[in-house]
Protein backbone atom coordinates (compact mmCIF):
# COMPACT_ATOMS: atom_id res chain seq x y z
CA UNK A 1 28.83 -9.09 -10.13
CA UNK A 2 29.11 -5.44 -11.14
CA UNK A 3 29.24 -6.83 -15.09
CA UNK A 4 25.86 -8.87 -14.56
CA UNK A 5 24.45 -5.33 -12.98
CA UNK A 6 25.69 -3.11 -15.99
CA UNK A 7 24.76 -5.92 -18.78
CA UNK A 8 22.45 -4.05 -21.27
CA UNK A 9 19.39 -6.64 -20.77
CA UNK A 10 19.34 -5.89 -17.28
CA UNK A 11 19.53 -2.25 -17.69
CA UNK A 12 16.92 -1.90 -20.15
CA UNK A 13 14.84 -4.28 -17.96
CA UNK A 14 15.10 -2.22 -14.95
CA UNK A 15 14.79 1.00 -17.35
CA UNK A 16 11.45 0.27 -18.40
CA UNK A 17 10.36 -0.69 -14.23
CA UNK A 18 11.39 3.20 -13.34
CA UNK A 19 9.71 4.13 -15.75
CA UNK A 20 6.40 1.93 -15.13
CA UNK A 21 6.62 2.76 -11.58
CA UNK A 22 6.58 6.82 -12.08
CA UNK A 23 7.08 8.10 -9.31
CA UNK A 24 8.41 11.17 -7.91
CA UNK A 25 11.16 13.46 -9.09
CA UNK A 26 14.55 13.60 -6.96
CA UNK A 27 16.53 16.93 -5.96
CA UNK A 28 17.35 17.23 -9.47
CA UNK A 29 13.45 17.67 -10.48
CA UNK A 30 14.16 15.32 -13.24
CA UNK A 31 11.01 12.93 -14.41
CA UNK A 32 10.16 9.51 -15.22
CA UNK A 33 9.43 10.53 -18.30
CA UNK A 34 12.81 12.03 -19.04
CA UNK A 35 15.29 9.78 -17.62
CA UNK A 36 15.22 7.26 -20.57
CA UNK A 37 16.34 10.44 -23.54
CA UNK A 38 18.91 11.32 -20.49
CA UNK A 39 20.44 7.84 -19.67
CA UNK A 40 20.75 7.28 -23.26
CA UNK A 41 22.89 10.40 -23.65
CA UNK A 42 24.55 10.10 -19.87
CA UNK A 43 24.87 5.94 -20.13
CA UNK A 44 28.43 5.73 -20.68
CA UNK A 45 29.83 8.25 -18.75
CA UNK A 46 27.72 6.47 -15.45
CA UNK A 47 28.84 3.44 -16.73
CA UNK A 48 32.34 3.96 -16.53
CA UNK A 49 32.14 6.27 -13.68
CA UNK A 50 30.36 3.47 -11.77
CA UNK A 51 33.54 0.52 -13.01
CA UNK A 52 36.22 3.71 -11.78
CA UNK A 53 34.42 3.96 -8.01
CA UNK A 54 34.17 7.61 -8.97
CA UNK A 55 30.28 8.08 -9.34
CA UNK A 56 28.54 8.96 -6.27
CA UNK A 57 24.62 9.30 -6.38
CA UNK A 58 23.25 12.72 -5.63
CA UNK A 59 21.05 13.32 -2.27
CA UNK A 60 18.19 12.10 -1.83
CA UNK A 61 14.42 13.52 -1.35
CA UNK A 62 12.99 13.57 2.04
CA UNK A 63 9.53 14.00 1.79
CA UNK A 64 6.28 13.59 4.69
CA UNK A 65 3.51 11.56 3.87
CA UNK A 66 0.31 11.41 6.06
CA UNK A 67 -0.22 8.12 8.04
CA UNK A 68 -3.75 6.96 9.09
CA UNK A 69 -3.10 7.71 12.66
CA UNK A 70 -2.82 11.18 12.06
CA UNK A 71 1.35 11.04 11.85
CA UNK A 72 3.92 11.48 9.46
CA UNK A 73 5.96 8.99 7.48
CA UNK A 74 9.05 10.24 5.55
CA UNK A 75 9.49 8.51 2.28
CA UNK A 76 13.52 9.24 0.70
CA UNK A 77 13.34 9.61 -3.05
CA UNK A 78 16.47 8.92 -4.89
CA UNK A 79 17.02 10.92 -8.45
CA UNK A 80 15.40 8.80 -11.29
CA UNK A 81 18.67 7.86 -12.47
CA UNK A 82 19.93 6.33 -9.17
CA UNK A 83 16.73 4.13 -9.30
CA UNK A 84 17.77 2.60 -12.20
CA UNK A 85 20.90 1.90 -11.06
CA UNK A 86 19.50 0.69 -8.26
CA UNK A 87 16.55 -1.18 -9.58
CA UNK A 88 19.52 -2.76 -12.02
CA UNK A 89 21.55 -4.05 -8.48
CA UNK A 90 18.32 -4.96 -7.27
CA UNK A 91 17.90 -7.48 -10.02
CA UNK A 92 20.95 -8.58 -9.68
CA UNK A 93 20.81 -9.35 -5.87
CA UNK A 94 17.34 -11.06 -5.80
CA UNK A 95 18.68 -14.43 -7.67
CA UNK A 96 20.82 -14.82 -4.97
CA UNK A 97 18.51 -14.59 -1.95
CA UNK A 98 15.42 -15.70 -3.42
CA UNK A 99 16.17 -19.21 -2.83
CA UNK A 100 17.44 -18.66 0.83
CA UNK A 101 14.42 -16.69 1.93
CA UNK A 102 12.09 -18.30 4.39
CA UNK A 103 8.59 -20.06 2.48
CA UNK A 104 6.96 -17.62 5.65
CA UNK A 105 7.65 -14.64 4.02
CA UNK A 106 5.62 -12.99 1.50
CA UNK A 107 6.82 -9.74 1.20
CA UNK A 108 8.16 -8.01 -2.00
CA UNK A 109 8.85 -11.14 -3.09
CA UNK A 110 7.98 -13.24 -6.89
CA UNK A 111 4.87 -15.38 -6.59
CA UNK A 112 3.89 -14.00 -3.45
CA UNK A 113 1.35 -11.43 -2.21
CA UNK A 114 -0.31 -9.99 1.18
CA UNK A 115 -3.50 -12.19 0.50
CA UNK A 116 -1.41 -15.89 0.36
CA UNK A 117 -0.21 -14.40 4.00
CA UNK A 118 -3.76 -13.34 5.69
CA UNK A 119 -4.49 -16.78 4.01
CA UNK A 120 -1.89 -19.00 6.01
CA UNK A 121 -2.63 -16.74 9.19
CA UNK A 122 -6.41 -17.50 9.09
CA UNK A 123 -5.05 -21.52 8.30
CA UNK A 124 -3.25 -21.35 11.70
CA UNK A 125 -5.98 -20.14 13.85
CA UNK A 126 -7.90 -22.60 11.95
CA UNK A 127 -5.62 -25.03 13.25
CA UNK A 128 -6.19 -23.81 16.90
CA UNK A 129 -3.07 -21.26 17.04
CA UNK A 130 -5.18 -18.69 18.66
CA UNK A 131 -2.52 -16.85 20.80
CA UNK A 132 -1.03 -14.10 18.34
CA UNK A 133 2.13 -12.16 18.99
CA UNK A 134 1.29 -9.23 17.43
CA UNK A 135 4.89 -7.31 17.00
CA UNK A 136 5.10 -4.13 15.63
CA UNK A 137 8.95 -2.55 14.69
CA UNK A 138 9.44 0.80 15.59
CA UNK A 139 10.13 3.14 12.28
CA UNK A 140 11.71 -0.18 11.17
CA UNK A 141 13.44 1.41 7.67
CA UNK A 142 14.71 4.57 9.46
CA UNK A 143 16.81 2.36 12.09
CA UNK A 144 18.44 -0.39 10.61
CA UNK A 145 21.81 -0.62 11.17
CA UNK A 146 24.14 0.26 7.86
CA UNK A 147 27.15 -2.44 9.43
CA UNK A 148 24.72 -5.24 10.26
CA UNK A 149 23.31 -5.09 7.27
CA UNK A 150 26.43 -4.64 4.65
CA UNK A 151 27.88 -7.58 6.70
CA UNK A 152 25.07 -9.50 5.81
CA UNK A 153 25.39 -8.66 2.29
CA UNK A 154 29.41 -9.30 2.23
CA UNK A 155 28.27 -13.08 3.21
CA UNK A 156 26.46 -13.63 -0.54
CA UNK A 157 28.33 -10.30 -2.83
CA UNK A 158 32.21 -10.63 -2.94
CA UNK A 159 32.17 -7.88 -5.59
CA UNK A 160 33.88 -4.29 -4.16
CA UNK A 161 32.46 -2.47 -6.51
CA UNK A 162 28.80 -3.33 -6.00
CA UNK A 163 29.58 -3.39 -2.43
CA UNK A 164 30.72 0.07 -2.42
CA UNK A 165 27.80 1.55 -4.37
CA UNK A 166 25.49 -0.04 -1.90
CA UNK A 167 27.62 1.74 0.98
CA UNK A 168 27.00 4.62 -0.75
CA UNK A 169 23.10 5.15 -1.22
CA UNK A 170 22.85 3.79 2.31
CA UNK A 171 25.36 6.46 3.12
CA UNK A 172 23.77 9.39 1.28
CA UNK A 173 22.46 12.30 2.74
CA UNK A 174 19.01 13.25 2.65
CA UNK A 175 17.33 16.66 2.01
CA UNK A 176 14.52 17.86 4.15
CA UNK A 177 13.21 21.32 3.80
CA UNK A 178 15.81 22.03 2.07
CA UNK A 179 18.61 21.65 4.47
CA UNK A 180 20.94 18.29 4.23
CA UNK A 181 21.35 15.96 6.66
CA UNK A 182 23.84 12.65 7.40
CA UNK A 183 22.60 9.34 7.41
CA UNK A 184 24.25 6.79 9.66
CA UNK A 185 21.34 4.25 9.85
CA UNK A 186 18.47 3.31 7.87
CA UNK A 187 16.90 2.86 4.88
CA UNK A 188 15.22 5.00 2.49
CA UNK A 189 11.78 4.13 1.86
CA UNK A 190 11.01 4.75 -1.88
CA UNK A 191 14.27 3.06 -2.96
CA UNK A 192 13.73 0.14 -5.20
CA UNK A 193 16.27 -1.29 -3.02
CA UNK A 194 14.45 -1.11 0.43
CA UNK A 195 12.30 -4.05 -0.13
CA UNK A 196 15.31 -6.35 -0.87
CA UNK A 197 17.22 -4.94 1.56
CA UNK A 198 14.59 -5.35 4.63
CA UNK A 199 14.34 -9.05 3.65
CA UNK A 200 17.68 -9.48 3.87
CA UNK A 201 17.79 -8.15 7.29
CA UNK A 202 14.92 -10.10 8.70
CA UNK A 203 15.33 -13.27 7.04
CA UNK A 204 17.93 -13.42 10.22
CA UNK A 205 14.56 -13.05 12.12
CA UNK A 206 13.01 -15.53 9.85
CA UNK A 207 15.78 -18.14 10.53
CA UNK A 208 15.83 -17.92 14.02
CA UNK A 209 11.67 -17.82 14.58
CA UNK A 210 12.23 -21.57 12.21
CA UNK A 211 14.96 -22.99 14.37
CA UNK A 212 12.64 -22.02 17.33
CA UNK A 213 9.96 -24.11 15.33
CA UNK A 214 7.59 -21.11 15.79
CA UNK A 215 4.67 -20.83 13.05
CA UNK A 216 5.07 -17.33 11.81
CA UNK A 217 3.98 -14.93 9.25
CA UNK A 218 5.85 -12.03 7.79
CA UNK A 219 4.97 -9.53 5.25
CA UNK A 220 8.06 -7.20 5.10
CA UNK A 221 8.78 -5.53 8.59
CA UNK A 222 4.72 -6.54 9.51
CA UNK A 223 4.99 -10.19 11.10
CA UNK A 224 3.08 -12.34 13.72
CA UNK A 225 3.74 -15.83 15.19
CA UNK A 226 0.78 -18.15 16.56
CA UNK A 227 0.53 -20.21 19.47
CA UNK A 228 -1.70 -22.48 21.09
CA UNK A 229 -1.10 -21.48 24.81
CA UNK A 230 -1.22 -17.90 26.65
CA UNK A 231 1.88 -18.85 28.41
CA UNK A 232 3.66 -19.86 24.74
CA UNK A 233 2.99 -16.61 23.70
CA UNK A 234 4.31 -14.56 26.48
CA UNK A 235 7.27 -16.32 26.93
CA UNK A 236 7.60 -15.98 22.70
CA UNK A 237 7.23 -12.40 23.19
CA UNK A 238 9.78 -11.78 25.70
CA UNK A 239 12.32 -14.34 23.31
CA UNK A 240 11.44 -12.53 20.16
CA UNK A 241 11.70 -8.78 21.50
CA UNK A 242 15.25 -9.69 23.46
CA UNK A 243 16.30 -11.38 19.58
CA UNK A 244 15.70 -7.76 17.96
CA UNK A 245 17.37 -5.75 20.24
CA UNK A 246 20.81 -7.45 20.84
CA UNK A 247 21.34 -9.12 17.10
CA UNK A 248 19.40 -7.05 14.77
CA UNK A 249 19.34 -3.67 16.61
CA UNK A 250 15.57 -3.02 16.13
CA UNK A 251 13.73 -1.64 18.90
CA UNK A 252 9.84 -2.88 19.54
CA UNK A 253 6.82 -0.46 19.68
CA UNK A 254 5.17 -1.54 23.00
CA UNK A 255 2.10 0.37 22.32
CA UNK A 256 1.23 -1.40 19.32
CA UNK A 257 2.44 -5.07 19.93
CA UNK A 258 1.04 -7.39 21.79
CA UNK A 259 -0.53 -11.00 22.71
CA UNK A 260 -3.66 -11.32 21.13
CA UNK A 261 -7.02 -13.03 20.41
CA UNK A 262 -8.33 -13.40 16.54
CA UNK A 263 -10.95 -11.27 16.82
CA UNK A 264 -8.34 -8.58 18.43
CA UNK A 265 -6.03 -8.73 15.19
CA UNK A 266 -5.77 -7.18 12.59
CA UNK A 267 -2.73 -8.02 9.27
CA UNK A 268 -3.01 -6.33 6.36
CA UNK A 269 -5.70 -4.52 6.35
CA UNK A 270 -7.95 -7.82 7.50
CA UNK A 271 -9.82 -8.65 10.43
CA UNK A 272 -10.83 -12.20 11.99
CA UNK A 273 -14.25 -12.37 13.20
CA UNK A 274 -15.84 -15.97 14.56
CA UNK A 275 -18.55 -17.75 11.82
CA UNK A 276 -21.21 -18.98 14.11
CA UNK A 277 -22.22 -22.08 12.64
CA UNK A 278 -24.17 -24.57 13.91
CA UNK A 279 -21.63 -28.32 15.15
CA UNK A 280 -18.84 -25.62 14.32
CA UNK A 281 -16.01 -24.17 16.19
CA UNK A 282 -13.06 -22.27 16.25
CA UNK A 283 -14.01 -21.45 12.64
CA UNK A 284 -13.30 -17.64 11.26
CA UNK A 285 -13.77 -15.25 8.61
CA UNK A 286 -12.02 -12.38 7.01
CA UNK A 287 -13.72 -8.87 7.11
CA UNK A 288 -12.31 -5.17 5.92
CA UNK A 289 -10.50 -3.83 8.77
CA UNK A 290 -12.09 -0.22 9.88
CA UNK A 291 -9.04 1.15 8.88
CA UNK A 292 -8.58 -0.19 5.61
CA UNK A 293 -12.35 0.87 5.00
CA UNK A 294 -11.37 5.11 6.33
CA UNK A 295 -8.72 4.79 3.80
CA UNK A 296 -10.63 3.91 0.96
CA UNK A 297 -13.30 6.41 2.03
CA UNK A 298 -10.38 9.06 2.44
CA UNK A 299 -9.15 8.21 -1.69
CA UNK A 300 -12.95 8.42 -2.99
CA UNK A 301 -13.19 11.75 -0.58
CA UNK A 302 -9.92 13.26 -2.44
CA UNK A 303 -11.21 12.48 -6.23
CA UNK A 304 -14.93 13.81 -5.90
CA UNK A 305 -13.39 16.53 -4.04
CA UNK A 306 -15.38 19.40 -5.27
CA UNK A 307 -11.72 21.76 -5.31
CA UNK A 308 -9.98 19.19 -7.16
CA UNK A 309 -9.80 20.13 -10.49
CA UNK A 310 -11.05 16.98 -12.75
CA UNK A 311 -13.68 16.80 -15.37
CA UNK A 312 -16.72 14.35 -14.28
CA UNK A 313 -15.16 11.64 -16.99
CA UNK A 314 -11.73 12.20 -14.99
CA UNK A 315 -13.29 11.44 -11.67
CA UNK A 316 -15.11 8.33 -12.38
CA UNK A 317 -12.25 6.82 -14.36
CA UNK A 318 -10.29 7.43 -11.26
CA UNK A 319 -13.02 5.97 -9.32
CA UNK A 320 -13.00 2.47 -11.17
CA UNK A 321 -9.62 2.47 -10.74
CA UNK A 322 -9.85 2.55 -7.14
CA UNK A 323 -12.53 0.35 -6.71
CA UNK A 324 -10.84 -2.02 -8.95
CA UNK A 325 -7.68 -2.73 -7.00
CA UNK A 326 -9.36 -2.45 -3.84
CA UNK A 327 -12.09 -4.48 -4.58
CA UNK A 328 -8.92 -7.24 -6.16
CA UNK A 329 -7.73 -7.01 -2.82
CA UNK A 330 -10.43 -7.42 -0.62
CA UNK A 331 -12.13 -10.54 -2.52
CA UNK A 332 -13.78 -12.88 -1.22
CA UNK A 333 -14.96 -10.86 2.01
CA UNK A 334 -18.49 -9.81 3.86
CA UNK A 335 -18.90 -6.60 2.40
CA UNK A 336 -21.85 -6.43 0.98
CA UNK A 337 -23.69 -4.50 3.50
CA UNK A 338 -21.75 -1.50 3.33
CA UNK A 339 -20.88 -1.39 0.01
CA UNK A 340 -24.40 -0.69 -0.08
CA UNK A 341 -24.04 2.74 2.53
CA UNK A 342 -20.78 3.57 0.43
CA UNK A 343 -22.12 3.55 -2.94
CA UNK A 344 -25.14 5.96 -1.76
CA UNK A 345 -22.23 8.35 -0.40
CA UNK A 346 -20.54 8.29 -3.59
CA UNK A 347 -23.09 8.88 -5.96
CA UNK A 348 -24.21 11.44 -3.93
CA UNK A 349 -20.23 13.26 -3.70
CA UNK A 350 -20.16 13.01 -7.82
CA UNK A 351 -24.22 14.46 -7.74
CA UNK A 352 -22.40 17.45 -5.59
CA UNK A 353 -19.27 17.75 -8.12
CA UNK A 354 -21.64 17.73 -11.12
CA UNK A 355 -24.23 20.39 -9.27
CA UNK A 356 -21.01 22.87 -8.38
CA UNK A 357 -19.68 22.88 -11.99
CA UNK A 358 -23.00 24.04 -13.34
CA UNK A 359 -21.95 27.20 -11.42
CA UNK A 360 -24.19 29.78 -12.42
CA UNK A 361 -28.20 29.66 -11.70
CA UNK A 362 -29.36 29.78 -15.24
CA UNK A 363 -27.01 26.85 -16.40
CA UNK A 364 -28.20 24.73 -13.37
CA UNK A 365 -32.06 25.69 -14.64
CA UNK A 366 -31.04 24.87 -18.11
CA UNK A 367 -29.62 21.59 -16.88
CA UNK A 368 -32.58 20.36 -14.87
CA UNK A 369 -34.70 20.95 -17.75
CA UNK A 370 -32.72 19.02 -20.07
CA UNK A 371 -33.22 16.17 -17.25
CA UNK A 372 -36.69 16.57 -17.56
CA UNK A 373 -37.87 18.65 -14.36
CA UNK A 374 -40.15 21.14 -15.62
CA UNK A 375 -39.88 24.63 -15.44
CA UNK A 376 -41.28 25.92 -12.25
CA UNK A 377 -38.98 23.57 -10.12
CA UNK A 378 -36.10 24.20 -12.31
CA UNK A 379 -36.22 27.52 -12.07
CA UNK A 380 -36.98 27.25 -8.25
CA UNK A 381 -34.18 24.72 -7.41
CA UNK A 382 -31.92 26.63 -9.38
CA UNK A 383 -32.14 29.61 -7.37
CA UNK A 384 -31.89 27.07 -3.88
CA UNK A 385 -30.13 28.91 -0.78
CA UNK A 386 -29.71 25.38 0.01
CA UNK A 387 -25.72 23.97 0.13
CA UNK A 388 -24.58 22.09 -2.54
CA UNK A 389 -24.27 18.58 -0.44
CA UNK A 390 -28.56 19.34 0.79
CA UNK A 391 -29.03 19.55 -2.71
CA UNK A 392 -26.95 16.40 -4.17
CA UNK A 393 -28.97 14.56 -1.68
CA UNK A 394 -32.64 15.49 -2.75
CA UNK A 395 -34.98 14.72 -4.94
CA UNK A 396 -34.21 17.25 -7.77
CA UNK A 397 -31.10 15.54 -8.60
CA UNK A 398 -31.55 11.82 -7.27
CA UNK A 399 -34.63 11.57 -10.11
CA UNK A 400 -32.73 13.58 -12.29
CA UNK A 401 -28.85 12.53 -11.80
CA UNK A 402 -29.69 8.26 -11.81
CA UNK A 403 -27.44 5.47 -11.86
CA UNK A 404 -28.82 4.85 -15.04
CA UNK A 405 -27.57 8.08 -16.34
CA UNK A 406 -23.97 7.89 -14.40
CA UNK A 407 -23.59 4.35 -16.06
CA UNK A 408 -23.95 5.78 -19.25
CA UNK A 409 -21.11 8.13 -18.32
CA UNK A 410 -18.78 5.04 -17.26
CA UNK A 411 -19.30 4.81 -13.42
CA UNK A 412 -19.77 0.98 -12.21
CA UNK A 413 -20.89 1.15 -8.33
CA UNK A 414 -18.41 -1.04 -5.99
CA UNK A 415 -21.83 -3.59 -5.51
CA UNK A 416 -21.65 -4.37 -9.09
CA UNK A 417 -17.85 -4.42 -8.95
CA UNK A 418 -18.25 -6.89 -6.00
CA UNK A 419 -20.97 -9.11 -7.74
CA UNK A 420 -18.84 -9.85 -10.95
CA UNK A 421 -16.18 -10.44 -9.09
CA UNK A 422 -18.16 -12.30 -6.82
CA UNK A 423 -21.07 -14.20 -8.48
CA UNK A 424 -22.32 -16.46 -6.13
CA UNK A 425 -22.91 -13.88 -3.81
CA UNK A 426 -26.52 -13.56 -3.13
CA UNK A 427 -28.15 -10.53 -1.21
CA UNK A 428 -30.59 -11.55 1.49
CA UNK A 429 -27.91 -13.72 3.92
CA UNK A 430 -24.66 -11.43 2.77
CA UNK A 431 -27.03 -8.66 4.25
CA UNK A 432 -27.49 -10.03 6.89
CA UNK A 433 -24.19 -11.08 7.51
CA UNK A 434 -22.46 -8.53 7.44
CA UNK A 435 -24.79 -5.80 9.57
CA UNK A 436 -23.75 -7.86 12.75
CA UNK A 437 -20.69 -8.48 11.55
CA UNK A 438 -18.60 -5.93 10.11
């Protein structure tokens, strides 16, 4: 196997993925942007290195992202050149498990997306599976077990030598605040391995939830399994939890997982709420979970933060490109309602950014005159003790500062996003929809 990893098509192919992905640099600070000049220069000596067993990757990164819950979550990011290698294995590897994996699973996986799996879990409770087991894994990636899974692995790879460079960047030590640290279980999230590698793992799960003839979904480590009955569920529950702790050594989070009702769940960052219509029942639809709608607020916070440093053009190209994927995303949902609330917020944050870099008084007189407020209230607004967020929201700059105007400069509001994307929405029942609703 180690020759169909090291053939030059599949290392140029996984080249070019690095370097689409960016990403981080490792602990050797080396870039994205450098590692295809370096692996052209290094290639060979890797390459035999890697055939003699002699190359061993270098640490990697431990670094703490936020989590919407106020916690941490630590990402481990391997040097670029160890994620080509091991974007390289990883194409390797996925031929051979692709075809075993479960039709349930829609994780990380070709042809298949988060929305095709909120999509079969809303066909299920359509179906009258209204019982959810809701089970959440417990810092899943940092506690799977290196011999379970490299056993698992040994079943489909016979090759030592790819077998061995897999022991070794689960083996690797990791760097945190610049002190190492052993690693005798898990696996490094940021790896272009860790996807693969998880399915592997819990297509064990996947098997065993089929052979129970359970109707599940799974998204990665994120899966739930509907019933019809209470008492189905419970006793699922207590089958399923019992499963993960004696063969796959993964421990539950009993806080977070649970038996529950549509309108109680949440996957993906989707909601079920009833549709009330008339000779109709058991009928839902999908709404924007609160905490998929905090996040988005939190990104559009960050860019038309009025600290960040970003020309207006900057901000509202990074704008789009928000709303554009999360708008992709989130298709097909009752959102028009507060789309509505959110684009006044915005507007109002880039009114703010655009009112603080005029700085001085006599540029922000010069300014409102150019926008046609006459002289008296230029010159009187421009001297304001008011704040600059009292100000982005009056009059002076919402006659002055128009949609019209920010069109001009390239900003498209998420409503008009969400009506292209979206065209036989129509505003008076979407309204009214979604203010009891969502």
């Amino acid at each position: 196997m180690i020759e169909q990893v090291m053939h030059p098509y599949n290392l140029q192919k996984a080249l070019w993925q690095v370097i689409a992905n960016k990403g981080s640099a490792g602990v050797d600070g080396m870039k994205t942007s450098a590692l295809m000049e370096n692996f052209r220069k290094e290639k060979s000596n890797i390459l035999t290195a890697i055939k003699d067993s002699s190359y061993f990757p270098k640490p990697i990164l431990g670094v703490e992202i936020p989590k919407g819950n106020g916690k941490t979550r630590l990402l481990g990011i391997p040097t670029v050149t160890d994620r080509l290698l091991q974007q390289a294995v990883s194409q390797a590897l996925m031929p051979k498990y692709e075809n075993e994996f479960s039709v349930h699973s829609y994780g990380f996986r070709p042809n298949k997306n988060a929305r095709q799996a909120v999509g079969k879990a809303l066909e299920y409770i359509h179906q009258g599976y209204t019982f959810i087991v809701d089970i959440d894994l417990k810092t899943f990636f940092d506690e799977v077990d290196h011999c379970l899974l490299l056993n698992l692995l040994y079943q489909k790879v016979k090759c030592p030598i790819t077998l061995g460079l897999m022991r070794k960047w689960l083996r690797v030590p990791i760097k945190i605040k610049g002190k190492l640290q052993k690693r005798r279980k898990g696996v490094p999230q940021g790896s272009p391995l860790s996807p693969l590698l998880s399915n592997i793992l819990l297509n064990e799960l996947d098997k065993e939830l089929t052979r129970r003839k359970l109707r599940f979904v799974r998204y990665a480590d994120d899966f739930s399994i509907y019933t019809k009955r209470l008492s189905d569920a419970m006793a699922t529950m207590s089958a399923v939890s019992k499963y993960l702790k004696t063969k796959l050594k993964l421990t539950i989070n009993r806080e977070k997982s649970g038996v529950r009702k549509p309108v109680q769940f949440q996957l993906l960052g989707f909601g079920f709420v009833p549709t009330y219509k008339k000779g109709v029942k058991g009928q839902y639809q999908l709404i924007v979970s609160e905490k998929a709608w905090k996040r988005l607020k939190q990104r559009l916070k960050t860019i038309t933060r009025k600290t960040t440093p970003m020309s207006l053009d900057e901000r509202i190209a990074k704008i789009n490109e928000v709303q554009r994927g999360w708008l992709n995303y989130f298709q097909g949902t009752s959102i028009y309602g507060k789309l509505q609330s959110l684009d006044g917020w915005l507007r109002n944050r880039l009114r703010y950014c655009i009112w603080t870099d005029w700085k001085k008084p006599e540029r922000k007189r010069k300014n409102l005159i150019r926008l046609g407020v006459d002289q008296d209230h230029a010159y009187a607004w421009s001297r304001t003790r008011k704040g600059g967020w009292a100000v982005a929201q009056s009059p002076i700059l919402n006659t002055t500062i128009t949609i019209v105007r920010l069109k001009k400069r390239g900003y498209y509001s998420l409503l008009d996003s969400y009506i292209l994307l979206n065209p036989s929405v129509c505003e008076p029942p979407y309204t009214r929809t979604v203010r009891t609703v969502v």
